[in-house]
Structure formats: C-alpha cells, structure tokens
Protein backbone atom coordinates (compact mmCIF):
# COMPACT_ATOMS: atom_id res chain seq x y z
CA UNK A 1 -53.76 17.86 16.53
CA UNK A 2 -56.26 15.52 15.22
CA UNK A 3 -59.42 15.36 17.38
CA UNK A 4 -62.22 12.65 17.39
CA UNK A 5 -65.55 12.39 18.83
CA UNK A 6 -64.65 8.58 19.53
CA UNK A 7 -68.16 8.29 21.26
CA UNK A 8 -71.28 10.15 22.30
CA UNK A 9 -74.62 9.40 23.85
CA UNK A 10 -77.62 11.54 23.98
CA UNK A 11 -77.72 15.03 22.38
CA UNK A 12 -74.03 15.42 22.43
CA UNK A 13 -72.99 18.29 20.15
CA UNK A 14 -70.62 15.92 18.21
CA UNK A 15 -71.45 12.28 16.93
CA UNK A 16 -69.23 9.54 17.05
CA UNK A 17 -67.19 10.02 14.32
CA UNK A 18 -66.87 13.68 13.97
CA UNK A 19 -63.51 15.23 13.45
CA UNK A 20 -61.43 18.50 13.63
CA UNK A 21 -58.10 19.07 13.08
CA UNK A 22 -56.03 22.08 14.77
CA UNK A 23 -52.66 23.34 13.55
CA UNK A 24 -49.25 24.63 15.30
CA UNK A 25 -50.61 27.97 13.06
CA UNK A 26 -53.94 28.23 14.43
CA UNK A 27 -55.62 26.79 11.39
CA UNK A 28 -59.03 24.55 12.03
CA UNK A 29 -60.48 22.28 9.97
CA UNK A 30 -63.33 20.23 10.36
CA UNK A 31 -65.74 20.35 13.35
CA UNK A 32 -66.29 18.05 16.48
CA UNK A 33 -69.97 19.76 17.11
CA UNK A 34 -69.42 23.59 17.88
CA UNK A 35 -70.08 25.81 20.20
CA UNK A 36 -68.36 26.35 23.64
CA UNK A 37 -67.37 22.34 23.79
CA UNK A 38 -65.51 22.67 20.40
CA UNK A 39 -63.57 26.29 21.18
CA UNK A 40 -62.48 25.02 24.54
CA UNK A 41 -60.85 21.78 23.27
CA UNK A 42 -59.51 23.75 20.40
CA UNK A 43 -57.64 26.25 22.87
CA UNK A 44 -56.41 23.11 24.81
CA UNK A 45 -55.52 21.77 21.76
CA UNK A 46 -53.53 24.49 20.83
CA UNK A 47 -51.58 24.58 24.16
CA UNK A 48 -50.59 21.07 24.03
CA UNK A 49 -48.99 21.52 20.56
CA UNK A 50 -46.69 23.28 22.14
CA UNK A 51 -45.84 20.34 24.51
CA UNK A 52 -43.52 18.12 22.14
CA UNK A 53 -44.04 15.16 25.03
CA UNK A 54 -47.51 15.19 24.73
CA UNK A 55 -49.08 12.49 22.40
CA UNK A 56 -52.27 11.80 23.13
CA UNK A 57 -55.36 11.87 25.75
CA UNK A 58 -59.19 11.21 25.89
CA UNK A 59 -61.43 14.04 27.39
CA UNK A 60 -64.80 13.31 28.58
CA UNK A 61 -67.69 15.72 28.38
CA UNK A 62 -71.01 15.42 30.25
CA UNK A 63 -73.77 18.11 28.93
CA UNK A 64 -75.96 18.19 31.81
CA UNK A 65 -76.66 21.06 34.07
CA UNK A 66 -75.96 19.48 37.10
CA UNK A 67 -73.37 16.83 35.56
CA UNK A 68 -69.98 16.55 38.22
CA UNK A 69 -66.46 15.69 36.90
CA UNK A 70 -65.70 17.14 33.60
CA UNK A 71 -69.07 19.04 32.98
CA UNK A 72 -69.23 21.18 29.73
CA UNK A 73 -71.57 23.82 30.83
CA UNK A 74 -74.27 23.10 28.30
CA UNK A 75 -77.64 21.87 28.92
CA UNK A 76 -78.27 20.00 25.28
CA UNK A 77 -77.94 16.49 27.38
CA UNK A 78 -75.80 13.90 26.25
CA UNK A 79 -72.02 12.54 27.00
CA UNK A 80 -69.34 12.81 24.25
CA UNK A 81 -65.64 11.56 24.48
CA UNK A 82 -63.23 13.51 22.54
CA UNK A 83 -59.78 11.71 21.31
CA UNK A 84 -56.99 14.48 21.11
CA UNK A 85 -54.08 12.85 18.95
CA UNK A 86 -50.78 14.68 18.07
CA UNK A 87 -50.11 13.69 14.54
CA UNK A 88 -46.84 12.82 13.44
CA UNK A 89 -45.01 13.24 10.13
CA UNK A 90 -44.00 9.70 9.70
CA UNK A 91 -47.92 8.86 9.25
CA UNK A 92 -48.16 10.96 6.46
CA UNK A 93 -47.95 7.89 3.89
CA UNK A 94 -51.57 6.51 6.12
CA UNK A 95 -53.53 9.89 5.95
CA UNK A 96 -52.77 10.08 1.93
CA UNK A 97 -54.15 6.60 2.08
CA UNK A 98 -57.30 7.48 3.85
CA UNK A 99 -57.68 10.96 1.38
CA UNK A 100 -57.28 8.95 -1.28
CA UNK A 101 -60.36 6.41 -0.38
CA UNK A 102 -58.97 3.34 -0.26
CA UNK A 103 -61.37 1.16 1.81
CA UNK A 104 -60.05 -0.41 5.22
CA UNK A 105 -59.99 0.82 8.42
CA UNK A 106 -58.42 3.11 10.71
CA UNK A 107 -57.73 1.81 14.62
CA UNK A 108 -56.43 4.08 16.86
CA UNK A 109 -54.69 3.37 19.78
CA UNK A 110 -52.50 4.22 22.51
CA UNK A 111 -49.63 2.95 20.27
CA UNK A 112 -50.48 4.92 17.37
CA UNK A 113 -52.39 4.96 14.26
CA UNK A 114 -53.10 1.98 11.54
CA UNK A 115 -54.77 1.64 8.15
CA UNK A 116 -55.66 -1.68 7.34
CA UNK A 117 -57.24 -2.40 3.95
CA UNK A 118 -58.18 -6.17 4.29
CA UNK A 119 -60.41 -5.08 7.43
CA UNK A 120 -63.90 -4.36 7.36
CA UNK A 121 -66.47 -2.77 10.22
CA UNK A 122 -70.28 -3.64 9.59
CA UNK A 123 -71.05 -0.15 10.84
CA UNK A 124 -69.19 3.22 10.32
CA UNK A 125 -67.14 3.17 14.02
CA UNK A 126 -66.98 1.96 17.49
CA UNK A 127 -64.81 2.37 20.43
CA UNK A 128 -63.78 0.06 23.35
CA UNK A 129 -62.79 1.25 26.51
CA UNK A 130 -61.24 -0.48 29.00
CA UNK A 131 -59.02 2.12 31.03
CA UNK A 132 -57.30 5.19 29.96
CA UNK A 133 -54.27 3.16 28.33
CA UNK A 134 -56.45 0.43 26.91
CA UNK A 135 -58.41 1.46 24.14
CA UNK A 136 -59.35 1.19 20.76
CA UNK A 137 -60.99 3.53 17.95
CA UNK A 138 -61.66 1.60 14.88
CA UNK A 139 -63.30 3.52 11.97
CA UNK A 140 -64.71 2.54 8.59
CA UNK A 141 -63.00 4.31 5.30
CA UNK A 142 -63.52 4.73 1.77
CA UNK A 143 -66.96 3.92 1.70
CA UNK A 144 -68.93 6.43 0.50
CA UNK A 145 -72.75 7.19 0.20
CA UNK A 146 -73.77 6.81 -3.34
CA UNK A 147 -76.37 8.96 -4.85
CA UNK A 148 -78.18 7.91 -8.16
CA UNK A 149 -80.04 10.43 -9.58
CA UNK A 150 -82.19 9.04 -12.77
CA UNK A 151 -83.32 12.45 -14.40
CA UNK A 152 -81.47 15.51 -15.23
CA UNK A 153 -83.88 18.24 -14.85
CA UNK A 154 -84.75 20.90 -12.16
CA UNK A 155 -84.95 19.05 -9.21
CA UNK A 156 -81.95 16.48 -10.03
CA UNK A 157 -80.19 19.76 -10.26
CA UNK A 158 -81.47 21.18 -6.91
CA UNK A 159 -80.55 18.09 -5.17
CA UNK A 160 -77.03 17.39 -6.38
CA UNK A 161 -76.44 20.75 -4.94
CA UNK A 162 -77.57 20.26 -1.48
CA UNK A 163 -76.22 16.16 -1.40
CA UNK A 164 -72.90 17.20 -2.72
CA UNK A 165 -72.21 19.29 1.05
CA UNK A 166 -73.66 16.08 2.80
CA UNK A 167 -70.53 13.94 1.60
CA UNK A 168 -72.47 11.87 -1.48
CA UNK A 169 -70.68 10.62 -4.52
CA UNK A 170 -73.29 11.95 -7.11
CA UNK A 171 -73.76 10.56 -10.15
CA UNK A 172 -76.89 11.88 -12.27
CA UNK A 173 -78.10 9.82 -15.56
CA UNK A 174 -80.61 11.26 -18.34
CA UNK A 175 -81.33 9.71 -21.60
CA UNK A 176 -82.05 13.16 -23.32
CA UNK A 177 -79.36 14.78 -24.98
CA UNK A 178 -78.31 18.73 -24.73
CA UNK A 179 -80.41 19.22 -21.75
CA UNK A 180 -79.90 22.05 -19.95
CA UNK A 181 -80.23 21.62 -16.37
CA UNK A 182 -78.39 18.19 -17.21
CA UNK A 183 -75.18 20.60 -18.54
CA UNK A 184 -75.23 22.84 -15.99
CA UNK A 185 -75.35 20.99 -12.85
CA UNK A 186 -71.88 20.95 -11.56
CA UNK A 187 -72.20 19.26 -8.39
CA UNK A 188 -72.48 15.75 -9.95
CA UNK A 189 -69.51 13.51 -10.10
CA UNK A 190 -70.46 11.43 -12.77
CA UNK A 191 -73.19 12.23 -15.86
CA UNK A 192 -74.00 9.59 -17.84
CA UNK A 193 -76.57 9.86 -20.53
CA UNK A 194 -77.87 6.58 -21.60
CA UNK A 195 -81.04 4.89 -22.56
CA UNK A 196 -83.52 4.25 -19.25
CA UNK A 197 -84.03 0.52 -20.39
CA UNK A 198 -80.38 0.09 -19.71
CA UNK A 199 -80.63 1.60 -16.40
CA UNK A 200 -80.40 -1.79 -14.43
CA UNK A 201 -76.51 -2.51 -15.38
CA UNK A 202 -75.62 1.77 -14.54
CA UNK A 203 -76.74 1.52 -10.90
CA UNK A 204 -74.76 -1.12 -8.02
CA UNK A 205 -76.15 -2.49 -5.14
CA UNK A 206 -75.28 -1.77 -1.63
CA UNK A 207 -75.91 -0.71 1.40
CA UNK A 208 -74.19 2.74 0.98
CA UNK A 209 -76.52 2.70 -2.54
CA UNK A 210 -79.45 5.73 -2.80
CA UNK A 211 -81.79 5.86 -5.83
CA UNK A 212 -83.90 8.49 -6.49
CA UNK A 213 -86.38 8.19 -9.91
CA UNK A 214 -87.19 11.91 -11.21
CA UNK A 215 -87.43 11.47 -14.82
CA UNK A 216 -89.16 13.84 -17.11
CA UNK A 217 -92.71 11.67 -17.32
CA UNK A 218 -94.84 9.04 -15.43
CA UNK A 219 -93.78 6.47 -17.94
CA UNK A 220 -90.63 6.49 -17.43
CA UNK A 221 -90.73 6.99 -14.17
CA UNK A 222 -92.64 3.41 -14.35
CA UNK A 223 -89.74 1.99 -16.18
CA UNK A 224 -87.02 2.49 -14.08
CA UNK A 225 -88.76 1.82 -10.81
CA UNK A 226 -89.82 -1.22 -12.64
CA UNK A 227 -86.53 -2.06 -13.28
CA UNK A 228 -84.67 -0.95 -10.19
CA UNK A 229 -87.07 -2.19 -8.03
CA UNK A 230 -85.40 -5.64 -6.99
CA UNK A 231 -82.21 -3.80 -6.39
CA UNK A 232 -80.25 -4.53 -2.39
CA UNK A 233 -79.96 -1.00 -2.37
CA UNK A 234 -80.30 1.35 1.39
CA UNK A 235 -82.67 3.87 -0.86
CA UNK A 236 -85.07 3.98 -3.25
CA UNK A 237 -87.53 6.67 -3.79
CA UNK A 238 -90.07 8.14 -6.36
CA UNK A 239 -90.82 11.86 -7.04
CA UNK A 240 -94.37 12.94 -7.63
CA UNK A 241 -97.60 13.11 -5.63
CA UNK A 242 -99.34 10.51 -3.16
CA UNK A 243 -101.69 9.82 -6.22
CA UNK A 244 -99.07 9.48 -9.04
CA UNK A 245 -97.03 6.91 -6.61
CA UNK A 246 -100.03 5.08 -5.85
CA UNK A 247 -101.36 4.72 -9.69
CA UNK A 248 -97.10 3.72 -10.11
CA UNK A 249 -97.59 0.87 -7.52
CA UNK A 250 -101.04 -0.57 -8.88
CA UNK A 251 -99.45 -0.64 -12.42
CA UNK A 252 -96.20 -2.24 -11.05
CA UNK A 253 -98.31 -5.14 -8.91
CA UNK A 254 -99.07 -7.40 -11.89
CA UNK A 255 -95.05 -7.23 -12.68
CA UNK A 256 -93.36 -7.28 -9.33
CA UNK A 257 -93.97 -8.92 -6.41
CA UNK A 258 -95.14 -7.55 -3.41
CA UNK A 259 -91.99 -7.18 -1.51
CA UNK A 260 -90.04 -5.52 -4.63
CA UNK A 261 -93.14 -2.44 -4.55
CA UNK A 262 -92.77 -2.12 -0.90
CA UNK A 263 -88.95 -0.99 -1.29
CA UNK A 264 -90.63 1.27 -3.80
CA UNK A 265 -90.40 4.99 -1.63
CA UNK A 266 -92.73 7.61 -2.47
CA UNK A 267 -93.33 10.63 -2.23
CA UNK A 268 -90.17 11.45 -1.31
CA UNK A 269 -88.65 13.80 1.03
CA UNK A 270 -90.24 15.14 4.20
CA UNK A 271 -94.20 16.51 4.17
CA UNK A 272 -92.95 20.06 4.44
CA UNK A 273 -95.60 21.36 1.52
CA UNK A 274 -92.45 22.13 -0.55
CA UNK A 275 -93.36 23.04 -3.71
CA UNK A 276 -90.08 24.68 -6.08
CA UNK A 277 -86.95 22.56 -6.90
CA UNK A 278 -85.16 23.80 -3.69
CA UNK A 279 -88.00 23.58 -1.43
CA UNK A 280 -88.31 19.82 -2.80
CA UNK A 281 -84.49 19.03 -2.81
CA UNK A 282 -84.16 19.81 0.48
CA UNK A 283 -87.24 17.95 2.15
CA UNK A 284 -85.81 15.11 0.03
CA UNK A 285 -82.26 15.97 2.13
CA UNK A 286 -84.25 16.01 5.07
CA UNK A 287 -85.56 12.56 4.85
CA UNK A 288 -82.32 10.83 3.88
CA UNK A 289 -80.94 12.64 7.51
CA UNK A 290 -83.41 11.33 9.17
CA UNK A 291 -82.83 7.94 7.86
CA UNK A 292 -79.28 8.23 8.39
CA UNK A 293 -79.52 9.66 12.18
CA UNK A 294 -82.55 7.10 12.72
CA UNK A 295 -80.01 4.61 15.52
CA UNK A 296 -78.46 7.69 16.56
CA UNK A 297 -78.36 8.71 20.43
C-alpha cells in the first residue's frame, strides 16, 4: 500500500507530498506525519491488503477538536487528505523509473499510475479534486536539491552530515590537497578539488541550486562570492560574522552591482549563538527549512 499526503492545510501532521509505504508483511517505510493519524491509517492499511478488490480510496482528516466527519482526534489544527493506493506488480518498470531519478512526473489517478518524462510541474505537487472518482495527483520527480559546499573543512564537514538526511545531493569542492576533514567527510556525493578561480564553471544554476562559501580565509571567501555572485541560483550564503560579511560586501560594491551583493546571504544559518561546527551546521539547516517551509500551510 502506497500512501500519500495528496494535500494538507494548516498544521497538518503530514505535508503534501509525504509518503509511506505499508507491506502485506507488516513492513513500513517512509512516514505520512506520525503519531496517532499515521498508526491508524497504517492499521487500515494493513486490513485492506487483505481485500484483493480493493484498489484505492482518499481519506480525509480534520485536526480540530471540535472538527465533525472524519475528525482525527488531534488538536495540532490543520486538514490533510491521505491517498491509499494498492500497488500492483505490473508498475514495477514506473517505480524503478522514479528510484532511478529520471525527471518527469508522476499523476495519479483513479485509473492508475503514470510517469511521464516530457512533463514538467513549476512546483513540487498539486492535487485537483473534483469528486471522489475525479481526481488527479501530479508530482514532480528527479529533481533534487543541490548543495554546493565551497570549503572542505570543519563546518563543510558538519553540514554535509546533517543535509545528507534532508534529501540534498552534496557535492563539496576545496582547492587544498590531503585535507583532512575534506577525506573524511563521507556524506558528500561528489568532492572535487580544484582551483577557486575556476569555481564559476563547477557550480549550475537553478532553482533547486544552494551555495554555501566556507573557505579556509576571508580572501577567498571574497573570490568565490565574487564570482558566484551573478549566479540564478535559490541559495547563496556566506559563513563568518555580521562584520566579516559586511567588510565582504563593501569590498565587492566597486565590482558587482548592487543587485548581484544583495543575493549575497550572510551570516548564515539561524541567530541561535551557535558557536562549534555542529552548533553552526545545524542553524545553517535551520534556515534552509525555513526557507523551504516559507509558502507552507
């Protein structure tokens, strides 16, 4: 049983977009929010497994105290419809497809599931609703968030960690050989060590694009920004203090114009007084959630 969070409004436990799958075995994977929502749609799930008629329904769940109808119990606030799908064996060849990352777009319907790669969604999903056997779930795939991390050291390290459990392709570039944090951070995807002057032609643009500019000195940290400033990317930030990004900026405004420093981020992360790697990475984390979740219900 494949389950989708096809919409929610308010506080919802699950967002639009979340997914869980249940097995004939028991097995879950995934999660469509938690708490008592999620294990009493995975015991219903469950129990219509065993129905080989059943193929699909949408369930409705209102998170208000005194909601009517099908009212969760909670109190978070918040409406969340929940797309129970009975997956079948001759879609196998589509869900490889979608593991695999090919970019398209899944729709959902009450005939069944497509993948079509010469579609495109300008945001990640969206449902339409017109009675319960008129619908249609469309979802973006294969795009993923794209993390550039320009320096190798402590923090780069910290942060690969934390963005590799928060679904980022991570790719980390030094220009220092044999450096250790550089060697041992095993959350990155890609490591590229290359010169920072050639930094412009490493790094795409995008909207799914995040820079962040942690390099081992203020000059360099100049250099890149300098270069990656004009970048269409969804991200770009600067580590250091309000002072050290503000001296960056007044050096920058005789070789940029205005617009290109203003994309210029800094500090990063949230104002949490972090001070180690960790504490940084994840006020860094923070931020980019909060940019993320910003149009969220």
């Amino acid at each position: 049983m494949l389950m989708i969070v096809v919409s929610s409004q308010g506080s919802s436990p699950g967002k639009a977009g979340a997914k869980m799958v249940v097995t004939t075995q028991g097995q879950c994977f995934g999660t469509i929010g938690g708490g008592a929502v999620e294990h009493s749609l995975v015991k219903q799930a469950q129990i219509l497994l065993t129905n080989d008629a059943f193929h699909h329904q949408l369930i409705r769940e209102q998170h208000h105290s005194a909601a009517t109808g099908q009212a969760s119990g909670m109190v978070c606030g918040g409406e969340q419809t929940v797309l129970m799908y009975v997956c079948q064996s001759s879609e196998l060849e589509l869900y490889r497809q979608s593991l695999n990352k090919l970019s398209g777009v899944i729709k959902l319907s009450p005939a069944g599931i497509q993948f079509n790669q010469d579609c495109t969604l300008p945001f990640p999903s969206r449902f339409n609703l017109l009675d319960e056997d008129d619908w249609l779930y469309e979802e973006r795939v294969g795009v993923s968030k794209q993390a550039y991390l320009i320096g190798g050291g402590h923090v780069s390290l910290a942060l690969s960690k934390i963005l590799a459990t928060l679904d980022f392709d991570i790719t980390v570039i030094d220009e220092r050989d044999n450096l250790d944090t550089f060697n041992r951070n095993t959350d990155a995807h890609h490591k590229l060590i290359i010169p920072y002057q050639d930094i412009d032609s490493a790094i795409p643009e995008g909207d799914q694009v995040f820079i962040f500019i942690m390099t081992h000195s203020h000059k360099t940290d100049a250099i890149v920004a300098e270069l990656l400033a004009d970048k269409k990317v969804r991200y770009l930030g600067v580590l250091g203090s309000h002072k050290k990004i503000t001296q960056l900026k007044a050096n920058l405004s005789s070789k940029l114009p205005l617009e290109s420093i203003r994309q210029i981020r800094g500090p990063i992360g949230l104002p949490i007084n972090s001070h180690t790697p960790e504490e940084i990475a994840i006020s860094i984390a923070a931020e980019l959630i909060q940019l993320l979740n910003q149009f969220s219900g």
